[in-house]
PDB file of N, CA and C in Angstrom:
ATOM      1  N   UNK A   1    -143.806  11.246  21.638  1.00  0.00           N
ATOM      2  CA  UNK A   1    -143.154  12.515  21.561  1.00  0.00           C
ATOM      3  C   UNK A   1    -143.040  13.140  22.951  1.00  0.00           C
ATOM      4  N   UNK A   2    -143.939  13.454  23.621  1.00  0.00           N
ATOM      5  CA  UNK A   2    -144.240  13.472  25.066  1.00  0.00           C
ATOM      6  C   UNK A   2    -143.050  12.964  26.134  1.00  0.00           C
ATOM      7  N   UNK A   3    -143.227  11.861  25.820  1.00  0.00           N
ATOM      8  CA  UNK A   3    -141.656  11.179  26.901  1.00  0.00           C
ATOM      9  C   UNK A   3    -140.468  11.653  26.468  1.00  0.00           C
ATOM     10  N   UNK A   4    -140.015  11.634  25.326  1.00  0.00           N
ATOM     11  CA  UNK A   4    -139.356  12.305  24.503  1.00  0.00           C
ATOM     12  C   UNK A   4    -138.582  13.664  25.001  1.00  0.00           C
ATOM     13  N   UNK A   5    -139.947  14.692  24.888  1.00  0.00           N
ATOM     14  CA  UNK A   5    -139.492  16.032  25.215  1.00  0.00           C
ATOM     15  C   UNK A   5    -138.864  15.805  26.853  1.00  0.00           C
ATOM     16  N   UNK A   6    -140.029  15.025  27.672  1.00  0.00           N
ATOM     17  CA  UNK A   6    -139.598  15.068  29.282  1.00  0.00           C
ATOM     18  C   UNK A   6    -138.642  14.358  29.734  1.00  0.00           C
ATOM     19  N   UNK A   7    -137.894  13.620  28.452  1.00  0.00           N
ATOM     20  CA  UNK A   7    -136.443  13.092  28.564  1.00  0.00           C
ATOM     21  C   UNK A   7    -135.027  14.548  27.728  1.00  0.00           C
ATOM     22  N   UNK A   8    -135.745  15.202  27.552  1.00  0.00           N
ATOM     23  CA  UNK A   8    -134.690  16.430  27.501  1.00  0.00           C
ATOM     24  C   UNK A   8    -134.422  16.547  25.906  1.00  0.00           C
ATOM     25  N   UNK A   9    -135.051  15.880  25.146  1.00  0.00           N
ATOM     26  CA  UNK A   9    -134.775  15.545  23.981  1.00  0.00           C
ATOM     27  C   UNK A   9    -135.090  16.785  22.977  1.00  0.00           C
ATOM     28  N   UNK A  10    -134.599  17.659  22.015  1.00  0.00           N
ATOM     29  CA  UNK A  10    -134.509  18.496  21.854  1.00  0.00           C
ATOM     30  C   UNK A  10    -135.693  18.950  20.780  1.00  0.00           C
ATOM     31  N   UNK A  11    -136.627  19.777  20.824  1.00  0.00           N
ATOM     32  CA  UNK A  11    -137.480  19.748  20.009  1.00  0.00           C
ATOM     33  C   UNK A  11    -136.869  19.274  18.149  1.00  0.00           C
ATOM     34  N   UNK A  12    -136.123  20.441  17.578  1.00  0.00           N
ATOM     35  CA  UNK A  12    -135.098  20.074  16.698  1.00  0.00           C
ATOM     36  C   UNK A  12    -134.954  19.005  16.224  1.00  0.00           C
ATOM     37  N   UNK A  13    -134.419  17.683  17.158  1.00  0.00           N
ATOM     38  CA  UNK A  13    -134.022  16.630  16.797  1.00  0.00           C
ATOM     39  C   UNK A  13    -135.195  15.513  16.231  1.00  0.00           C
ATOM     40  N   UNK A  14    -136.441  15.965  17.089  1.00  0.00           N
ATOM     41  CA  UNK A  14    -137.827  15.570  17.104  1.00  0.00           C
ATOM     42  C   UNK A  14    -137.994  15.700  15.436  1.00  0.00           C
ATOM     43  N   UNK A  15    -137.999  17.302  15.112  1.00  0.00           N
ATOM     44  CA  UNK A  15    -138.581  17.426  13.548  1.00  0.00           C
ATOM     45  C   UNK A  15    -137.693  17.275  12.819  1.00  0.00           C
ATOM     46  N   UNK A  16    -136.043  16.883  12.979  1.00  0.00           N
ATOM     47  CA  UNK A  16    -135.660  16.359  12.047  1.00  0.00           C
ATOM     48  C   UNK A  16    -135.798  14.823  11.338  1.00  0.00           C
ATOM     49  N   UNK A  17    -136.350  14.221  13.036  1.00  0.00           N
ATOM     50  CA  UNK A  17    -136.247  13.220  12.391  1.00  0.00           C
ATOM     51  C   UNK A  17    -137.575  12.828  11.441  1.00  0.00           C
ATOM     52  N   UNK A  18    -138.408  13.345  11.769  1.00  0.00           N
ATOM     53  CA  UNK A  18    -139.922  13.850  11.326  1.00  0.00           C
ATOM     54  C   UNK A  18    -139.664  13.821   9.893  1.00  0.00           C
ATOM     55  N   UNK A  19    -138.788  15.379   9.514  1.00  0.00           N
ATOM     56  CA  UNK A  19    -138.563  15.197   8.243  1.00  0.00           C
ATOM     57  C   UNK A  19    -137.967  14.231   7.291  1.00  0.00           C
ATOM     58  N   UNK A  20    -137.201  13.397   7.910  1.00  0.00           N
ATOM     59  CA  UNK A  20    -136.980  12.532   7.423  1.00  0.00           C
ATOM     60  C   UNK A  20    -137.399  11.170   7.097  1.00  0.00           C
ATOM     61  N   UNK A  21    -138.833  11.126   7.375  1.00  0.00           N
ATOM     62  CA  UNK A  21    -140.035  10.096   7.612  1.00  0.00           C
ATOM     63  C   UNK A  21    -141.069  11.053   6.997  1.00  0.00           C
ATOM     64  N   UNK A  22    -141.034  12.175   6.418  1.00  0.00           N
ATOM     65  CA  UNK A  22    -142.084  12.320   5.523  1.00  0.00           C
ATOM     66  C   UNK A  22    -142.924  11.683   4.739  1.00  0.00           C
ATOM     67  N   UNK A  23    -144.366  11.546   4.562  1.00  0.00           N
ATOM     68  CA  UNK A  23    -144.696  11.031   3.294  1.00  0.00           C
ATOM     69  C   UNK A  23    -145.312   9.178   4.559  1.00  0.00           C
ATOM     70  N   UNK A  24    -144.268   8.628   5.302  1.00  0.00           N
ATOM     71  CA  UNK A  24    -144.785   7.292   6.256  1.00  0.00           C
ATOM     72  C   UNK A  24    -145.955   7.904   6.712  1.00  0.00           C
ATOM     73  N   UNK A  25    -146.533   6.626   7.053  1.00  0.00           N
ATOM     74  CA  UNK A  25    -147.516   6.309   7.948  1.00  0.00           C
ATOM     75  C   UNK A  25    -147.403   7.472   9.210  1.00  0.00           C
ATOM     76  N   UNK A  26    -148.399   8.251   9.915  1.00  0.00           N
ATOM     77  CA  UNK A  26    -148.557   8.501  10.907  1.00  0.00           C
ATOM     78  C   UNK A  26    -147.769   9.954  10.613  1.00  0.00           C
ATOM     79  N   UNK A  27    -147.040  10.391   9.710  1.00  0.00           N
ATOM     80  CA  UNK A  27    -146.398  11.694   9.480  1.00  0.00           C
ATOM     81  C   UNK A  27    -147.116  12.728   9.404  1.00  0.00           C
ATOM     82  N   UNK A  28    -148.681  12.923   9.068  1.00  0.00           N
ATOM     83  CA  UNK A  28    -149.627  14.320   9.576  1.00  0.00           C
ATOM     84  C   UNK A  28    -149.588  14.357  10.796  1.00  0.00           C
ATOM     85  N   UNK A  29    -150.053  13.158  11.657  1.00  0.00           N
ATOM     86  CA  UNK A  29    -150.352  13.061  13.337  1.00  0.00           C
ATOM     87  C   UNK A  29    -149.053  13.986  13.734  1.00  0.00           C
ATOM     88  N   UNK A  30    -147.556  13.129  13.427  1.00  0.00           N
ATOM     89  CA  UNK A  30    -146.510  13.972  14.524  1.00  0.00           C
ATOM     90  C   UNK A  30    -146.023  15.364  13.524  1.00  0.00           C
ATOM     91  N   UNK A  31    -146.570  15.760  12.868  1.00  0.00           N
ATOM     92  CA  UNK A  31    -146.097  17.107  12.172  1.00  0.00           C
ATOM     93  C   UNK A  31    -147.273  17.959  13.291  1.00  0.00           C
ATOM     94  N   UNK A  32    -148.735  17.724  13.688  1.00  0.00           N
ATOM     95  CA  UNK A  32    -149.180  18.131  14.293  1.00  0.00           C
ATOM     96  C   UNK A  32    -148.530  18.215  15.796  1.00  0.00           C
ATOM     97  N   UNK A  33    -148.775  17.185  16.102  1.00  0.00           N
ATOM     98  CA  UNK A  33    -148.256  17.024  17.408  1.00  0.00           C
ATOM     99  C   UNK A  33    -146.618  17.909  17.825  1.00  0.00           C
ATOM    100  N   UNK A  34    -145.985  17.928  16.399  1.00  0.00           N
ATOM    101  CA  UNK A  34    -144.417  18.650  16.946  1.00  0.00           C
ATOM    102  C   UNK A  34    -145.082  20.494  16.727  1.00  0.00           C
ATOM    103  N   UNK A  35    -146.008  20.586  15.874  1.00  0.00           N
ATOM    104  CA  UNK A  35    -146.469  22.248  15.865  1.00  0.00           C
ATOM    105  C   UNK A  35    -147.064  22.405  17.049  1.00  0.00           C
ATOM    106  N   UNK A  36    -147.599  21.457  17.885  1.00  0.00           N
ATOM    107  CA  UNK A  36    -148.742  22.116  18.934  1.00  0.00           C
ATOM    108  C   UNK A  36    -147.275  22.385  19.963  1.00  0.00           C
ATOM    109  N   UNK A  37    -145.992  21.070  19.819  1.00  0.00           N
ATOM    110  CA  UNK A  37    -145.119  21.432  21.109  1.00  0.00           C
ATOM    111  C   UNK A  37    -144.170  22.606  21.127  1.00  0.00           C
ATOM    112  N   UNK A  38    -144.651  23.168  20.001  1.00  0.00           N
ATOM    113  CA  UNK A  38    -143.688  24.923  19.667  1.00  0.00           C
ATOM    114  C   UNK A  38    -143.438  25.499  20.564  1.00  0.00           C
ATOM    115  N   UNK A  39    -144.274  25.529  21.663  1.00  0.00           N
ATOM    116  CA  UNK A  39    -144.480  26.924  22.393  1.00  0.00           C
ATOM    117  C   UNK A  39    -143.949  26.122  23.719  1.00  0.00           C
ATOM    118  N   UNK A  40    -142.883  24.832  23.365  1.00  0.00           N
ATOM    119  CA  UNK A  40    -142.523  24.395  24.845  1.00  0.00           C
ATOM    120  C   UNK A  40    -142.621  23.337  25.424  1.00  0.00           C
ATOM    121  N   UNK A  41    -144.471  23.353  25.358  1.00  0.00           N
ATOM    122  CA  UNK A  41    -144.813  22.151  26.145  1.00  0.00           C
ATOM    123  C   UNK A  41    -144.282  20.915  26.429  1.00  0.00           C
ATOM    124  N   UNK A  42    -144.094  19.727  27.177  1.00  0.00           N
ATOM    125  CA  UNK A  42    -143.671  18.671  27.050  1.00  0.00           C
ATOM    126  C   UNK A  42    -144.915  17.407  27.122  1.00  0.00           C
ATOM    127  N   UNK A  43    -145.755  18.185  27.704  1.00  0.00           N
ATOM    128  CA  UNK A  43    -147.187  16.927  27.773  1.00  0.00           C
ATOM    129  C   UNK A  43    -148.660  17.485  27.312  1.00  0.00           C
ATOM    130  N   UNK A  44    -149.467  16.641  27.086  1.00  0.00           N
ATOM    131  CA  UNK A  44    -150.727  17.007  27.164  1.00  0.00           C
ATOM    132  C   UNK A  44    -151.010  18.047  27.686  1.00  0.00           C
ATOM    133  N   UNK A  45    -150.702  17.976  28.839  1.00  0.00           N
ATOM    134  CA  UNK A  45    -151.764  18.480  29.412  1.00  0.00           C
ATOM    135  C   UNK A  45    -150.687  20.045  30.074  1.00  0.00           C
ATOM    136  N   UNK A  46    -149.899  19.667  29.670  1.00  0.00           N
ATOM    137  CA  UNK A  46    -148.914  21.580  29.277  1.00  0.00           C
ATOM    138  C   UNK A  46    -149.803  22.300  28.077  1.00  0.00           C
ATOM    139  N   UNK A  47    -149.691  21.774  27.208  1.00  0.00           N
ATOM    140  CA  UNK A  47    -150.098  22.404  26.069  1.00  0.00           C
ATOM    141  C   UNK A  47    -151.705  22.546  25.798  1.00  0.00           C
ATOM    142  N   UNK A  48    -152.669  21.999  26.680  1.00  0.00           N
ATOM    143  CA  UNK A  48    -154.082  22.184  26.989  1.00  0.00           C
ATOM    144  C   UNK A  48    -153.522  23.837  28.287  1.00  0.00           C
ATOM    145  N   UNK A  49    -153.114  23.669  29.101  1.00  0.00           N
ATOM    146  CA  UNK A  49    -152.587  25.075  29.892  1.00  0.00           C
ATOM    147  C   UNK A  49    -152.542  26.580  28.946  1.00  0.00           C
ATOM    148  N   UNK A  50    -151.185  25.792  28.152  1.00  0.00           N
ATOM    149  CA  UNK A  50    -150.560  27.035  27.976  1.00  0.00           C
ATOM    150  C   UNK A  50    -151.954  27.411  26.659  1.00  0.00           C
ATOM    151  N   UNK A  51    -152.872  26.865  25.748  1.00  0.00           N
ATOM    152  CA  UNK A  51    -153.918  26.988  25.019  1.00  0.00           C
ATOM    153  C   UNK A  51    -155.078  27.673  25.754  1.00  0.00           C
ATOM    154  N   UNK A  52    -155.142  27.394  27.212  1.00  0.00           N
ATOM    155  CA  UNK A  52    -156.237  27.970  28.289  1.00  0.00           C
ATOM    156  C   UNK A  52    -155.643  29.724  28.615  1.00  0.00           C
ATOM    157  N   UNK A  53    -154.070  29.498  28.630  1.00  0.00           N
ATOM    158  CA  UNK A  53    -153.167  30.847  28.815  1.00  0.00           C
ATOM    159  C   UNK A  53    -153.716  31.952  27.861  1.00  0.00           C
ATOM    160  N   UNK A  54    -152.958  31.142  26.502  1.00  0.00           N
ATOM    161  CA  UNK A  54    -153.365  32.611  25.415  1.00  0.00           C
ATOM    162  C   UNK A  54    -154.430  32.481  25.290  1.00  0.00           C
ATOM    163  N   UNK A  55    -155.524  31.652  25.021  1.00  0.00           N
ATOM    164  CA  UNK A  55    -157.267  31.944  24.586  1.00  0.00           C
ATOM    165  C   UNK A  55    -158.000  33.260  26.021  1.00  0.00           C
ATOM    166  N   UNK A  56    -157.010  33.248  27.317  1.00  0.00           N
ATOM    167  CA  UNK A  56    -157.730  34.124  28.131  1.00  0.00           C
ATOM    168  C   UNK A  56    -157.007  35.256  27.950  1.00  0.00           C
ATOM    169  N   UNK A  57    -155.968  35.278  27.133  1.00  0.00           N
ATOM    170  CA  UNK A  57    -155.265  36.814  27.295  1.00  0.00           C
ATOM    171  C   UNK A  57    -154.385  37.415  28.433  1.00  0.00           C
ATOM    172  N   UNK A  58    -153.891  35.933  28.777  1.00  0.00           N
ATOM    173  CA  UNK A  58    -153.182  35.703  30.045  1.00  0.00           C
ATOM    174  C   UNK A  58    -151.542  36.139  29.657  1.00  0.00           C
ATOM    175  N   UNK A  59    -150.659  37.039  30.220  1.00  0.00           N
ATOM    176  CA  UNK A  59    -149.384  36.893  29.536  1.00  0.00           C
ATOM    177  C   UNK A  59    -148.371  37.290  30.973  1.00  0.00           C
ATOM    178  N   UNK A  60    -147.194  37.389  30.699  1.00  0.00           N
ATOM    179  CA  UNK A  60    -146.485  37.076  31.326  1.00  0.00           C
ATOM    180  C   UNK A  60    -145.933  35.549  32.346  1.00  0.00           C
ATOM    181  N   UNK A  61    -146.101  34.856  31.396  1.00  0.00           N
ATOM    182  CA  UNK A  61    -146.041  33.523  31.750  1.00  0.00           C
ATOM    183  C   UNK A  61    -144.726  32.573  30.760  1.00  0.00           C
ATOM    184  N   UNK A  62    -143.791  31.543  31.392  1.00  0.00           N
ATOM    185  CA  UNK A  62    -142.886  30.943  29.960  1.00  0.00           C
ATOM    186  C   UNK A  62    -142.919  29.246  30.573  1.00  0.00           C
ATOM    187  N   UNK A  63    -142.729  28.438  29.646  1.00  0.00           N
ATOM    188  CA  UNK A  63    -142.858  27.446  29.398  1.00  0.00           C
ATOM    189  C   UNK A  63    -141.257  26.991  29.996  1.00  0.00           C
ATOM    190  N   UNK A  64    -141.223  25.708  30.805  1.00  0.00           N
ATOM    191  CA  UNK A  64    -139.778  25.381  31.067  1.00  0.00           C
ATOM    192  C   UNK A  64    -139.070  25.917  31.391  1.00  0.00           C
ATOM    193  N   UNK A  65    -139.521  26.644  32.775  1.00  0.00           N
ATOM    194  CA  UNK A  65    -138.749  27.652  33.260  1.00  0.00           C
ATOM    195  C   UNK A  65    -138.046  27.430  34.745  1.00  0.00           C
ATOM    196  N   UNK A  66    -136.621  27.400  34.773  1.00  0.00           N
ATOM    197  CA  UNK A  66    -135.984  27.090  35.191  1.00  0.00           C
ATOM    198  C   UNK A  66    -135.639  27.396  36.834  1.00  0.00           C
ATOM    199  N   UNK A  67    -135.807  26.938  37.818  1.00  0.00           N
ATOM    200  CA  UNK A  67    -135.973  27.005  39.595  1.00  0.00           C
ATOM    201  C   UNK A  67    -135.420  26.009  39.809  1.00  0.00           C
ATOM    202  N   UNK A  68    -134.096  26.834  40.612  1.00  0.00           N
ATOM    203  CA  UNK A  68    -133.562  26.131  42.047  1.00  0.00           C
ATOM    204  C   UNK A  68    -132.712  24.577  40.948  1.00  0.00           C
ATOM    205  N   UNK A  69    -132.538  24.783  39.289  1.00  0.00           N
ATOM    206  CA  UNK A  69    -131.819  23.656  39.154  1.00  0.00           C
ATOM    207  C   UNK A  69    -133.125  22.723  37.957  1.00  0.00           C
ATOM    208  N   UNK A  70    -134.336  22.939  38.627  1.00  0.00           N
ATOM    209  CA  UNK A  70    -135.251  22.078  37.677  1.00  0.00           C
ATOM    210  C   UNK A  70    -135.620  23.168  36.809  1.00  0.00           C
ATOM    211  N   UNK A  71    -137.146  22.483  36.301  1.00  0.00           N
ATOM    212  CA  UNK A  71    -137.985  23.291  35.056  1.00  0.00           C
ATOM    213  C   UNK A  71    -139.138  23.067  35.672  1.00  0.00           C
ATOM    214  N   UNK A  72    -140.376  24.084  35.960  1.00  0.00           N
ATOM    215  CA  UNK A  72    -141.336  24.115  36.382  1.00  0.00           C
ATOM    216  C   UNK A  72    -142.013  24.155  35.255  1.00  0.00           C
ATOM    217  N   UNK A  73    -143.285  23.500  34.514  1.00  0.00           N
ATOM    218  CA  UNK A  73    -144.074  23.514  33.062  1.00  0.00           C
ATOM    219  C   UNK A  73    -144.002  24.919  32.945  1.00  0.00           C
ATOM    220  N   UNK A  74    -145.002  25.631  33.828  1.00  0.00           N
ATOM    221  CA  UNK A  74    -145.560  27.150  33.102  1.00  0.00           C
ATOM    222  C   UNK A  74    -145.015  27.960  34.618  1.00  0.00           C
ATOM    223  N   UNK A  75    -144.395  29.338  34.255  1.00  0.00           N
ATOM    224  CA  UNK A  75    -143.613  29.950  35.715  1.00  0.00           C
ATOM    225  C   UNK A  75    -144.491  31.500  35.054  1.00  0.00           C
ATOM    226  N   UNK A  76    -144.685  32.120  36.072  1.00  0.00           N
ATOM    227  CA  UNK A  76    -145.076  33.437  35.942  1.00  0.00           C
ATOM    228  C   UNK A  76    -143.709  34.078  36.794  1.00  0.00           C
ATOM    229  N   UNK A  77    -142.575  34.345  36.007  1.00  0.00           N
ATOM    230  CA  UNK A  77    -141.445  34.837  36.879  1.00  0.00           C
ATOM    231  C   UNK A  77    -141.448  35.850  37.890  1.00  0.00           C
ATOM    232  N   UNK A  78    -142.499  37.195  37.526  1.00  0.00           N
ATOM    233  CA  UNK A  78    -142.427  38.086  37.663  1.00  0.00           C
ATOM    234  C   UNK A  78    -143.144  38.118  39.200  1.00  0.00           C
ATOM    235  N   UNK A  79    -144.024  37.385  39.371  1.00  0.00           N
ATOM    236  CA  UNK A  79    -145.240  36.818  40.498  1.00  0.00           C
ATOM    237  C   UNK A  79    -144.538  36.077  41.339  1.00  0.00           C
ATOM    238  N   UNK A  80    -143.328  34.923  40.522  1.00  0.00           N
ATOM    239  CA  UNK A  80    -142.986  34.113  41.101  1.00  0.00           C
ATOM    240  C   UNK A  80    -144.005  32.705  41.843  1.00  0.00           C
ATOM    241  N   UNK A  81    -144.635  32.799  40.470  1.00  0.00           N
ATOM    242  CA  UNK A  81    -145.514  31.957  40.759  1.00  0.00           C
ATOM    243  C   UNK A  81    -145.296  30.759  39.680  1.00  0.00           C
ATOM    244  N   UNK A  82    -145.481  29.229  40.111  1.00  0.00           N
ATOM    245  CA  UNK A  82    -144.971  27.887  39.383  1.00  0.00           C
ATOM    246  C   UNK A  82    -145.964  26.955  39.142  1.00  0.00           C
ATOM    247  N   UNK A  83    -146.635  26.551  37.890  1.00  0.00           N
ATOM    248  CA  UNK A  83    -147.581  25.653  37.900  1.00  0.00           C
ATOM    249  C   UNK A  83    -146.971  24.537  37.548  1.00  0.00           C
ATOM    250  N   UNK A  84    -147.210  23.334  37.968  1.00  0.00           N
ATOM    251  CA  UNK A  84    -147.068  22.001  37.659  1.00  0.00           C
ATOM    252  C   UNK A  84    -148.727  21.532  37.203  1.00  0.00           C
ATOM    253  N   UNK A  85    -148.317  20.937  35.832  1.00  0.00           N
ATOM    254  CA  UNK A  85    -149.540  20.707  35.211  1.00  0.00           C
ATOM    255  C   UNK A  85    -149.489  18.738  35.003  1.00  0.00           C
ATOM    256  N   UNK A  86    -148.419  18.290  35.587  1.00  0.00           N
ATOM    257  CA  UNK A  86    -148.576  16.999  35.600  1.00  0.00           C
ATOM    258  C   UNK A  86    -148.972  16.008  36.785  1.00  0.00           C
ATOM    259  N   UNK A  87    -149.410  16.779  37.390  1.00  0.00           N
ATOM    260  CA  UNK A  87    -149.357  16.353  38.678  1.00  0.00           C
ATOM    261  C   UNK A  87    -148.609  15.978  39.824  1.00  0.00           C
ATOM    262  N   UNK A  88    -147.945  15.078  40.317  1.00  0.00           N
ATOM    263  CA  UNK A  88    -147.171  14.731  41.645  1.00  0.00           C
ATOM    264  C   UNK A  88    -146.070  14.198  40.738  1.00  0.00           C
ATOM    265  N   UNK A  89    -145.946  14.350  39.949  1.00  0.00           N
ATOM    266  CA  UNK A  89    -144.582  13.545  39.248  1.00  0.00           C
ATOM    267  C   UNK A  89    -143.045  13.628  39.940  1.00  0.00           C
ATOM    268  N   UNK A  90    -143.582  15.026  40.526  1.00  0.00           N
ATOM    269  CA  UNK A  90    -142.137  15.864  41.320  1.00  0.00           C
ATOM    270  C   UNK A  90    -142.061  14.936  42.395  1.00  0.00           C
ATOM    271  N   UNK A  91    -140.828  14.664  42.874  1.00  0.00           N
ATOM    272  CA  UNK A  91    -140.678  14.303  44.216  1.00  0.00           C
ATOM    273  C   UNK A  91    -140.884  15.166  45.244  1.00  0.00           C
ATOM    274  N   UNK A  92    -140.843  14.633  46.286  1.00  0.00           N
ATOM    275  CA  UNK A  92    -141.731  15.778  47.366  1.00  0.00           C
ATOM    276  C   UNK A  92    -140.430  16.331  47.638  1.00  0.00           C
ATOM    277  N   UNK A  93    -139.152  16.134  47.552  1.00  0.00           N
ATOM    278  CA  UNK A  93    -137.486  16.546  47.289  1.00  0.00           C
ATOM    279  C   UNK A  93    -137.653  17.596  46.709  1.00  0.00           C
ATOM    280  N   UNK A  94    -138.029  17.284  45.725  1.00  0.00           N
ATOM    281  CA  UNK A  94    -137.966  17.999  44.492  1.00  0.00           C
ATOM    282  C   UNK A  94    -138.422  19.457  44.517  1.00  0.00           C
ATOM    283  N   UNK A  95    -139.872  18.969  44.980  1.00  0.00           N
ATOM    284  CA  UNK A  95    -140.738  20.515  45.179  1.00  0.00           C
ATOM    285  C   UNK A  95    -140.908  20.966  46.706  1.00  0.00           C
ATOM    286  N   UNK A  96    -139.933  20.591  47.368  1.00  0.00           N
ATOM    287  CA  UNK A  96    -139.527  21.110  48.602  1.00  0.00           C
ATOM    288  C   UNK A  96    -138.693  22.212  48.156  1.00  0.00           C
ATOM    289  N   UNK A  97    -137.534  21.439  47.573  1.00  0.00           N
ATOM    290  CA  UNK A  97    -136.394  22.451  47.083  1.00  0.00           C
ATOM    291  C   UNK A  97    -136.606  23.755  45.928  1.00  0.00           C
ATOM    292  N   UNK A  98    -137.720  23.234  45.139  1.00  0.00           N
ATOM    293  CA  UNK A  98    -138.451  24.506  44.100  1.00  0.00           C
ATOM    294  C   UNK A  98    -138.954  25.437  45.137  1.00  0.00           C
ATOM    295  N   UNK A  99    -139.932  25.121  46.108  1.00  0.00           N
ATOM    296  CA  UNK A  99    -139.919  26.201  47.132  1.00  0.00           C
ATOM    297  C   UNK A  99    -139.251  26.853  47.945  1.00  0.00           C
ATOM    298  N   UNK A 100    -138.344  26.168  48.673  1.00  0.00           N
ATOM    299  CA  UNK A 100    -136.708  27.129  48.997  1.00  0.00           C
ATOM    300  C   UNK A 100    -136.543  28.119  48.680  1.00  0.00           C
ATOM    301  N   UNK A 101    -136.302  27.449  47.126  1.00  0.00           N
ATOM    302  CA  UNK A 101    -135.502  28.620  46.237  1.00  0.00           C
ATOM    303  C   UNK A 101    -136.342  30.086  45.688  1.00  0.00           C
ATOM    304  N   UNK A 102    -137.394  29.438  45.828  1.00  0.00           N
ATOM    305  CA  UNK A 102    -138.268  30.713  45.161  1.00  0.00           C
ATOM    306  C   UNK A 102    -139.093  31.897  46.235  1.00  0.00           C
TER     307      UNK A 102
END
């Protein structure tokens, strides 16, 4: 599901197809797995973040938020502040140009 979302793939399309595999093998696991990606996330370890976010009462923060052309995981717009929660995945291009812009 994971590669999935970080291939642009639309949450939507995810639980339709879900629903339509009701009842198979492995259909509690991704009914879970598509409720935990509600709020956005695309990986693990987004959705361990954004769970660390609301359990501290942290707000002003959005999921897939959009700089300079990309999507930064979690953006505090207002701060202008950008977490990458996957690590170096970005090209150093990449997050050259996220800083530019911001």
């Amino acid at each position: 599901m994971d590669s999935a979302l970080q291939m642009h793939v639309e949450l939507r399309e995810l639980w339709s197809a879900h629903l339509r595999h009701t009842g198979r093998y492995g259909s509690p696991a991704a009914r879970r797995l598509l409720q935990a990606a509600s709020d956005g996330a695309r990986s693990e370890a987004e959705r361990l973040l954004v769970k660390l976010l609301r359990a501290a009462g942290i707000t002003g923060w959005r999921t897939n938020y959009p700089v300079g052309g990309y999507e930064v995981d979690v953006a505090f717009p207002a701060s202008k502040i950008a977490i990458e929660t996957d690590g170096w995945t970005l090209s150093a291009r990449i997050r050259a140009e996220i800083a530019k812009r911001w």
